[in-house]
Protein backbone atom coordinates (compact mmCIF):
# COMPACT_ATOMS: atom_id res chain seq x y z
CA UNK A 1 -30.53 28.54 16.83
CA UNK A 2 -30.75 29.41 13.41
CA UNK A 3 -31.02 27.81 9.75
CA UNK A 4 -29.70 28.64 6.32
CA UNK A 5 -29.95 26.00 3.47
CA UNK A 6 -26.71 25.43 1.90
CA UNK A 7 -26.22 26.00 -1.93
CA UNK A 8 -24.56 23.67 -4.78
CA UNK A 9 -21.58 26.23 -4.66
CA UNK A 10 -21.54 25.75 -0.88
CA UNK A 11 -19.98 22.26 -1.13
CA UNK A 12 -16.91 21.25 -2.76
CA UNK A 13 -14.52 17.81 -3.09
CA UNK A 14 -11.02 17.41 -2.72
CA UNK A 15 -8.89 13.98 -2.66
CA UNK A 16 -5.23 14.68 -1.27
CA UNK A 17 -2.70 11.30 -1.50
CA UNK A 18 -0.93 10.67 1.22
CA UNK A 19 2.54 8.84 1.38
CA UNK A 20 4.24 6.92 4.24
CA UNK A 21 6.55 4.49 4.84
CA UNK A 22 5.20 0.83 4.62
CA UNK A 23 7.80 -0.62 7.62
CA UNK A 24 7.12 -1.16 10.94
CA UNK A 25 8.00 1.95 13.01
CA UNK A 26 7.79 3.88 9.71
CA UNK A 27 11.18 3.12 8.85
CA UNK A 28 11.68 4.19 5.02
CA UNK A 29 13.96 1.21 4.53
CA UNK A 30 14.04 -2.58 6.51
CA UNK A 31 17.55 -3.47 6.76
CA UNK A 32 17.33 -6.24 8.93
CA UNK A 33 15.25 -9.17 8.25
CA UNK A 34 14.54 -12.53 10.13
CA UNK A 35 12.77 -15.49 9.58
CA UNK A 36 11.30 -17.66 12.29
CA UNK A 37 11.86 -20.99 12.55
CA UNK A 38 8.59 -22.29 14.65
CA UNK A 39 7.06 -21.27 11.47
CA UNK A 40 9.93 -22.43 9.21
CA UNK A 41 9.38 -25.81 10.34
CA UNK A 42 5.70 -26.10 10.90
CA UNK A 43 2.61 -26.72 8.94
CA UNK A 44 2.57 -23.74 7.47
CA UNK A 45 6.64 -23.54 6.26
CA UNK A 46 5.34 -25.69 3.42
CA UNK A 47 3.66 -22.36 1.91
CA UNK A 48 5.16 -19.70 3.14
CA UNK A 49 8.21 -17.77 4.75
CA UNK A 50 7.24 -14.77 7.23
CA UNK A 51 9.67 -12.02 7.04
CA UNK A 52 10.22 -9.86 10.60
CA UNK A 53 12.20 -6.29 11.19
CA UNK A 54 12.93 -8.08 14.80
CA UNK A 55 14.15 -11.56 15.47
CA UNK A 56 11.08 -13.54 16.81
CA UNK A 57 13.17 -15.44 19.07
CA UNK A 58 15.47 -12.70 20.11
CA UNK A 59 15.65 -9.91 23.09
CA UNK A 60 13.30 -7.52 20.88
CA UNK A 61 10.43 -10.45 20.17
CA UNK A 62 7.90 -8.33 21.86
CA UNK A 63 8.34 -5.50 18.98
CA UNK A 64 8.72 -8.61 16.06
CA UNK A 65 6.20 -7.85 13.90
CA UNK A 66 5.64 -9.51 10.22
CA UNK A 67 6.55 -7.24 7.39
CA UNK A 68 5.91 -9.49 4.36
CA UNK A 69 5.82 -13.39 2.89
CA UNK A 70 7.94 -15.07 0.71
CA UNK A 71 6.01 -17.75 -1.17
CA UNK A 72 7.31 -19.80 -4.49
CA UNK A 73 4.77 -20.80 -6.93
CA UNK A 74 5.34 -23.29 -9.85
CA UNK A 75 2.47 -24.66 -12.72
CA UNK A 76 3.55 -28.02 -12.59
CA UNK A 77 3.78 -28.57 -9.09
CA UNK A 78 7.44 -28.90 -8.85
CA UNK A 79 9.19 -27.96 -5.53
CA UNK A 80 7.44 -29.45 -2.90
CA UNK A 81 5.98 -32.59 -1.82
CA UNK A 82 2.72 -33.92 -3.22
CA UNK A 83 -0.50 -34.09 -1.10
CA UNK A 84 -1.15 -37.65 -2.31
CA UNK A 85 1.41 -39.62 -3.87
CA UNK A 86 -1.33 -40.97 -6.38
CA UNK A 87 -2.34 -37.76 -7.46
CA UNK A 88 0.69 -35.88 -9.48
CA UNK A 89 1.23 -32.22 -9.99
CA UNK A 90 -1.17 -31.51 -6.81
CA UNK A 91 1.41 -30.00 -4.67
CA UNK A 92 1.76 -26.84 -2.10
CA UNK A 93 3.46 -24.90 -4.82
CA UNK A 94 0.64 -25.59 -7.67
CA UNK A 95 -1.70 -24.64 -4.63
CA UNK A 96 0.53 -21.20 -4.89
CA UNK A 97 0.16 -20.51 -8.28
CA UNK A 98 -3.53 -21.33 -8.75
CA UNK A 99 -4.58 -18.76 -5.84
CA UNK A 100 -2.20 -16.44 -7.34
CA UNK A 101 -3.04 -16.41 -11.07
CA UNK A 102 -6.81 -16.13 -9.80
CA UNK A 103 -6.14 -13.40 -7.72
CA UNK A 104 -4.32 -11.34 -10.25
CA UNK A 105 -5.84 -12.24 -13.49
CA UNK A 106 -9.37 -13.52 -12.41
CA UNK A 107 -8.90 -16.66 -14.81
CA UNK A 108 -7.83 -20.11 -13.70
CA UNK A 109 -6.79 -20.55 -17.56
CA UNK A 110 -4.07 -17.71 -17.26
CA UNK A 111 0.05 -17.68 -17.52
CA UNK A 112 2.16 -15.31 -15.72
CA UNK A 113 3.72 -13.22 -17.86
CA UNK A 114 6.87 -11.03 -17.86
CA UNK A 115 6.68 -8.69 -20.47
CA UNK A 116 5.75 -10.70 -23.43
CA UNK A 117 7.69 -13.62 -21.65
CA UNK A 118 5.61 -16.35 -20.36
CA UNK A 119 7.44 -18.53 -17.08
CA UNK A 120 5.96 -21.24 -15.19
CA UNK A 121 7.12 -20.22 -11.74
CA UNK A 122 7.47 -17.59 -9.35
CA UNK A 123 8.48 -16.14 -5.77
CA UNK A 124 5.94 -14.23 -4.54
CA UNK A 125 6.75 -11.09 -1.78
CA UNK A 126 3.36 -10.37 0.16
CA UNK A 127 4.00 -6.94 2.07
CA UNK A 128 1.46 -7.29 5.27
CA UNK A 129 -1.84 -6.24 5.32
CA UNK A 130 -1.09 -4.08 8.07
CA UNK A 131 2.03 -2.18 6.70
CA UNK A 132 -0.10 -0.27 4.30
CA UNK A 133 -4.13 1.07 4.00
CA UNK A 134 -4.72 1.39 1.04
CA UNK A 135 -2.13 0.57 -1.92
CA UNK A 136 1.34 0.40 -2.24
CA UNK A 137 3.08 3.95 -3.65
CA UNK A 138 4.19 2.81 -7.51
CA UNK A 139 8.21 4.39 -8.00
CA UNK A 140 9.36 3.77 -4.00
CA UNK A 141 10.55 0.38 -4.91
CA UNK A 142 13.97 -0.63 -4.20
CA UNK A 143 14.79 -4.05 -3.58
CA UNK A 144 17.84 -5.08 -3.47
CA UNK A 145 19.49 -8.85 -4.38
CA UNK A 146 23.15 -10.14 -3.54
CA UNK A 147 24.64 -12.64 -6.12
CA UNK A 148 28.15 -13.32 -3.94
CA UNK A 149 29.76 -10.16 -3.18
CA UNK A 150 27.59 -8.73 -6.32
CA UNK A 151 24.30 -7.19 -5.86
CA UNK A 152 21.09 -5.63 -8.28
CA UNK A 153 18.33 -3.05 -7.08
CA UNK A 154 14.86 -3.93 -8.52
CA UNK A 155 12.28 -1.02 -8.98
CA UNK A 156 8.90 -1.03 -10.64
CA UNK A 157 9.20 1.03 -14.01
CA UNK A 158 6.28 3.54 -13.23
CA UNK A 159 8.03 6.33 -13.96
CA UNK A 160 9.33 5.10 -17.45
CA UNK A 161 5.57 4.49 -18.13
CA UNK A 162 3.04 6.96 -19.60
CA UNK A 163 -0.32 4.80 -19.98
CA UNK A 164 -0.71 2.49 -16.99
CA UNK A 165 -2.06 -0.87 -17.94
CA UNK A 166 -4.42 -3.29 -15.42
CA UNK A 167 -4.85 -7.11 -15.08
CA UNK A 168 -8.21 -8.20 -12.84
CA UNK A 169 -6.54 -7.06 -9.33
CA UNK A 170 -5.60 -3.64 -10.45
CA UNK A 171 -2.64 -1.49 -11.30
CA UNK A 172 0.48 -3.51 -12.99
CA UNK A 173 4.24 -2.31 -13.13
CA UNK A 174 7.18 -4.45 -14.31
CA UNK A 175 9.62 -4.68 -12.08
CA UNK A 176 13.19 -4.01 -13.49
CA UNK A 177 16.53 -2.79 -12.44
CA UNK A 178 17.27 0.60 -11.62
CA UNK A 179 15.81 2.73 -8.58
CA UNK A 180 13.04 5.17 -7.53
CA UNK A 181 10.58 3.82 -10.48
CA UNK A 182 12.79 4.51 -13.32
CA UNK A 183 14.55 1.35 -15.20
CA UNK A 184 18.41 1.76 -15.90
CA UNK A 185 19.36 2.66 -19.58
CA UNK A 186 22.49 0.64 -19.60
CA UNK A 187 24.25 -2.53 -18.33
CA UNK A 188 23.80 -5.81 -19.21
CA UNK A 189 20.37 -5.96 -18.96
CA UNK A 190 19.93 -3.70 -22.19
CA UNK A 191 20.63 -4.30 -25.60
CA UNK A 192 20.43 -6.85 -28.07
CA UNK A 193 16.54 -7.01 -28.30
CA UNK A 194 16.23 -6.62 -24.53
CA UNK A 195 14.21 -4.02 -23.01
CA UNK A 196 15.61 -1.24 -20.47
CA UNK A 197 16.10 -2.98 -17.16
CA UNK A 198 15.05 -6.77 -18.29
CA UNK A 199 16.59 -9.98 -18.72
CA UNK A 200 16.33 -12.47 -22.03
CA UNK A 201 14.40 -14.23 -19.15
CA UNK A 202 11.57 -11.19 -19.34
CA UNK A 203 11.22 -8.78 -16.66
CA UNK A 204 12.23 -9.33 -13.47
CA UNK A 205 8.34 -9.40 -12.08
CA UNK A 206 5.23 -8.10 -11.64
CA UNK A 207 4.69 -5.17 -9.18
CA UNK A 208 1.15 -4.82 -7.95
CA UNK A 209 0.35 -1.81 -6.08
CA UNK A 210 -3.12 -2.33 -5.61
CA UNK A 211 -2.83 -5.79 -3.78
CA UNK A 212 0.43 -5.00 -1.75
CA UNK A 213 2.12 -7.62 -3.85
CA UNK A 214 5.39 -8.12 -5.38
CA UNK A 215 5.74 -11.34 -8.52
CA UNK A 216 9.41 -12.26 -8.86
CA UNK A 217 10.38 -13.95 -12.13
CA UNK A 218 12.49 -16.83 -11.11
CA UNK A 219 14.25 -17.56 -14.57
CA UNK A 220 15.28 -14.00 -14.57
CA UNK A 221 16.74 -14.49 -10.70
CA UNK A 222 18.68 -17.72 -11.52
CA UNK A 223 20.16 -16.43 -14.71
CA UNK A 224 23.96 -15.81 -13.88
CA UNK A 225 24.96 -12.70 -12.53
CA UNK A 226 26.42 -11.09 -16.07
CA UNK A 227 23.80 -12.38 -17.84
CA UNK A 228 21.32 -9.84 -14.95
CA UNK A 229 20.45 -12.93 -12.41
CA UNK A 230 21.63 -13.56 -8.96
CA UNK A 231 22.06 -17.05 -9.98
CA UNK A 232 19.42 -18.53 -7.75
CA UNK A 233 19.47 -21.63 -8.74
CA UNK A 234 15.24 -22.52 -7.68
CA UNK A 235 14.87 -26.02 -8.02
CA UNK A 236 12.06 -27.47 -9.68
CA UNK A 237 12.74 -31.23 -8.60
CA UNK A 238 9.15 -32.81 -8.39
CA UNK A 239 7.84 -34.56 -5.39
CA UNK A 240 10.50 -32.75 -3.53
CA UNK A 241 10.42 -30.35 -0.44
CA UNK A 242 13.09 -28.17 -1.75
CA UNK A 243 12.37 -25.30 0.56
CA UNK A 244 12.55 -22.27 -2.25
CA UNK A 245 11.20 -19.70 -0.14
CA UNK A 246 14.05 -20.28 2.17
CA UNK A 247 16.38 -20.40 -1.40
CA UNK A 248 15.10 -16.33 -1.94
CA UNK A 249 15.99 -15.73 2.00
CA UNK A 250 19.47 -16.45 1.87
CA UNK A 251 22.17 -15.15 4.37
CA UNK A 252 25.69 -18.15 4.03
CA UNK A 253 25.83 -17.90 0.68
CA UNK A 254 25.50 -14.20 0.08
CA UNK A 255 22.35 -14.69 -2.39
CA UNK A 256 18.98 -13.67 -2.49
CA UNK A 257 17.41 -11.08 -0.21
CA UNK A 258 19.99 -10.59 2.80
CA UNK A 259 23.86 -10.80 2.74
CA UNK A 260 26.03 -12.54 5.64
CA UNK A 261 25.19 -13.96 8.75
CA UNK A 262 23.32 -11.21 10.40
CA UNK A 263 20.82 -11.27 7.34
CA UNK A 264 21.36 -7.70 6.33
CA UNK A 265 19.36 -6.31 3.43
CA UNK A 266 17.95 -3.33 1.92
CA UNK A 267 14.31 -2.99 1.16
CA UNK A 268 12.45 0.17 0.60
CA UNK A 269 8.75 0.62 0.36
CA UNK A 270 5.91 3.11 0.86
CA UNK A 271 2.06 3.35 0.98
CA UNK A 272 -0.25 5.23 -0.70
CA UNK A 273 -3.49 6.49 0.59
CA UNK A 274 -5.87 8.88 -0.92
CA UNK A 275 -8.09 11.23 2.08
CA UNK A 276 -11.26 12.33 0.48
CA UNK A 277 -12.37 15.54 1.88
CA UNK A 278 -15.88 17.64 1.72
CA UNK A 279 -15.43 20.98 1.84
CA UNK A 280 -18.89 22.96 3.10
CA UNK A 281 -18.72 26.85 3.60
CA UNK A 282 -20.93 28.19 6.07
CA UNK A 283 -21.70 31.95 5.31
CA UNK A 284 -22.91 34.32 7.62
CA UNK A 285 -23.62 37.80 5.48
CA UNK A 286 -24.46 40.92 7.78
CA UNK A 287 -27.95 40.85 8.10
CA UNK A 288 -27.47 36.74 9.21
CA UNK A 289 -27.15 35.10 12.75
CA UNK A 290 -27.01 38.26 14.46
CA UNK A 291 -30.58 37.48 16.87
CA UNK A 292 -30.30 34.58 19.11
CA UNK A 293 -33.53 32.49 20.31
CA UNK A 294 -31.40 31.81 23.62
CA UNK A 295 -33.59 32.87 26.79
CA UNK A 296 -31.38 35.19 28.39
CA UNK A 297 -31.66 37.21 24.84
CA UNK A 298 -35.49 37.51 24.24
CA UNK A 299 -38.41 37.88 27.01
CA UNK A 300 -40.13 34.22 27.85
CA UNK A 301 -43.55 35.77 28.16
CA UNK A 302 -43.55 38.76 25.33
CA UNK A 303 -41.38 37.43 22.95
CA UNK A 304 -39.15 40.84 22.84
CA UNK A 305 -35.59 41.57 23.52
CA UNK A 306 -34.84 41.89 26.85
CA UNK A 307 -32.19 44.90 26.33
CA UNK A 308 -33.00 48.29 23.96
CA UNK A 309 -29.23 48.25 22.89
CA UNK A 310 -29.50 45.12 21.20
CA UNK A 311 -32.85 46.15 18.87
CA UNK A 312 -30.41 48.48 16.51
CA UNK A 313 -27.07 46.98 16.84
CA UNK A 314 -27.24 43.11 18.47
CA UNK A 315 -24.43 40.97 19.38
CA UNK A 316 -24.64 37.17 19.55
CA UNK A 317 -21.82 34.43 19.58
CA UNK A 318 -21.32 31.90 16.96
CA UNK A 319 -19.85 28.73 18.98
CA UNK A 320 -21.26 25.41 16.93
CA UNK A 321 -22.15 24.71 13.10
CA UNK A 322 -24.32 21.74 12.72
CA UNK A 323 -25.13 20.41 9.45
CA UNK A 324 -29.06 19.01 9.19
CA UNK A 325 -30.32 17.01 6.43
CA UNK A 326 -34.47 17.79 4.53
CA UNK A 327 -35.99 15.91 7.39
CA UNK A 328 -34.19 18.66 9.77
CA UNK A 329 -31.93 15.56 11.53
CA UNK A 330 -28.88 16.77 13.12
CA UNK A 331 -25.43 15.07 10.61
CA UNK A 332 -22.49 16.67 11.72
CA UNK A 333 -21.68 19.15 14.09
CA UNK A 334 -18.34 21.18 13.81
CA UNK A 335 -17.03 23.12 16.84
CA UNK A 336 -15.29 26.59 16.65
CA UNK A 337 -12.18 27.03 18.29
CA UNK A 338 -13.04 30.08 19.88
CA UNK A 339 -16.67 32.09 19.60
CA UNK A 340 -17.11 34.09 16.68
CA UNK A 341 -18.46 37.63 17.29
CA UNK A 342 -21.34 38.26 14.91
CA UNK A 343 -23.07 41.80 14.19
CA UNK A 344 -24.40 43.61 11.41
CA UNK A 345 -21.06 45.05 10.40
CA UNK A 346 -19.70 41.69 10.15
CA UNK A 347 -19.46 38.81 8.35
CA UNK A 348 -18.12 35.18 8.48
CA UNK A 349 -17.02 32.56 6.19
CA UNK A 350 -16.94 29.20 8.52
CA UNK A 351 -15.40 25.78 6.45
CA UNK A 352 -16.20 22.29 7.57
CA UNK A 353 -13.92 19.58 6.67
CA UNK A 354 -15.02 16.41 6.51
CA UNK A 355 -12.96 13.58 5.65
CA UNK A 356 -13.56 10.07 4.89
């Protein structure tokens, strides 16, 4: 075995982002979406509406797997039924918007706001933690929404963007019409004082990479469909159960996030993950690594190479690379694919990926 202390030049960093699809199955788009309604009608329907590629209750429940939530949050508490009659506003859906506003802004003082337009509620789209690793991939947005036998494509507007702003969970997009990151440069959603792919209503959300999270602007969903709305119609009756999650997953009436009776949809989405690599070059010059300290190379008793041939022109093998820290303990060890033949007429330039 033999040692050679690396240099500063010896090392180098590389970060490589990776892309993939966020769907079960690594399906680029999710066409077909169910709901379950165990969960639909339990504790936890009061929240939130799970979203699956498979139909939980169907032939293919063994491969049903949750691909996101659909949540509706409102200020005042309107939408849902109160904890304590006594106590107004305290409600599931001001539950909603509290944990929300903290987790993207950081302050329990905040509004949501849609580009300069301030609303009061919101559906919420959480893509499941286990459909991406990192962060969601800004521009591979497309979400479409029926109004009747209508229908709009959402997108973030990353690519119309040059200087990326943050709130207190990370990366923020508005989410507009149009496809593939870009917002659409004409249609009703332009003009008259209105930006590129908005609404009067602001735009339609907030898309946040970083969290795997998608804010819906539900005054810009239940404006009418000429005016850039699906015509939703959320209702914001207080002290009411009014189900809204269910209202965004729609299939009769051909509104909201699948169309017809065997909720069909369209829904693309990828993840982002960035592979941080260390790059260490292992050089072996001529007059390097060409003795070995194995027994069968040297004499145990004098110390002297066992055969004359090898004195002038030796041969050894290079099969391992291990990487040792100051206090000499063994880090890393990287194994060649085949043994590298080393004499003094040759040399070898060995790199060691290591990625994290």
């Amino acid at each position: 075995m033999a040692f050679k202390r690396l240099d500063t030049e010896d090392f180098i960093v590389s970060a490589d982002s990776i892309t993939a699809p966020a769907w079960s199955g690594y399906t680029p788009t999710l066409t077909n979406m169910y709901t379950s309604s165990v969960q639909v009608n339990g504790n936890s329907g009061n929240y939130y509406l799970n979203v699956y590629q498979y139909d939980p209750a169907g032939v293919s429940a063994s491969l049903s797997e949750i691909q996101f939530n659909v949540t509706y949050g409102n200020q005042n508490g309107s939408g849902s039924l109160l904890y304590n009659a006594g106590i107004n506003g305290l409600s599931p859906t001001r539950t909603i918007y509290g944990q929300f506003r903290n987790l993207i802004y950081g302050d329990e003082n905040a509004t949501f706001n849609f580009n300069d337009v301030v609303q009061s509620d919101f559906y919420a789209l959480t893509i499941d933690r286990a459909r991406f690793k990192q962060s969601l991939f800004p521009g591979s947005l497309n979400l479409t929404l029926y109004s009747g036998s209508s229908q709009i494509t959402l997108t973030d507007n990353s690519n119309n963007t040059s200087v990326v702003s943050y709130l207190d969970c990370g990366r923020v997009f508005q989410i507009v019409t149009g496809s593939n990151g870009f917002a659409v440069t004409t249609g009703v959603q332009t003009g008259g004082g209105v930006a590129a792919g908005m609404t009067i209503s602001g735009s339609y959300g907030l898309f946040l990479p970083d969290i795997g999270t998608i804010i819906l602007n539900a005054a810009a969903l239940d404006l009418p469909f000429v005016s850039g709305g699906i015509n939703l119609g959320t209702q914001r009756t207080s002290n009411s159960n009014v189900a809204n999650p269910i209202r965004l997953y729609q299939t009769s009436s051909n509104r909201g996030l699948v169309s017809g009776s065997t909720a069909v949809g369209s829904f693309t989405l990828n993840s982002q993950e960035t592979i941080t690599s260390d790059f260490v070059f292992v050089r072996a010059r001529n007059g390097e690594f060409n003795y070995s300290e194995n027994p069968s190379f040297i004499s145990g008793s004098t110390g002297t190479i066992l055969y004359d041939a090898f004195i002038q022109n030796p041969q050894t093998y290079i099969t391992t690379v291990g990487l040792y820290n100051d206090n000499n303990e063994l880090l890393g060890v990287a194994k060649l694919s085949k043994p590298l033949k080393k004499d003094f007429t040759k040399e070898a330039l060995i790199r060691v990926k290591l990625d994290f």
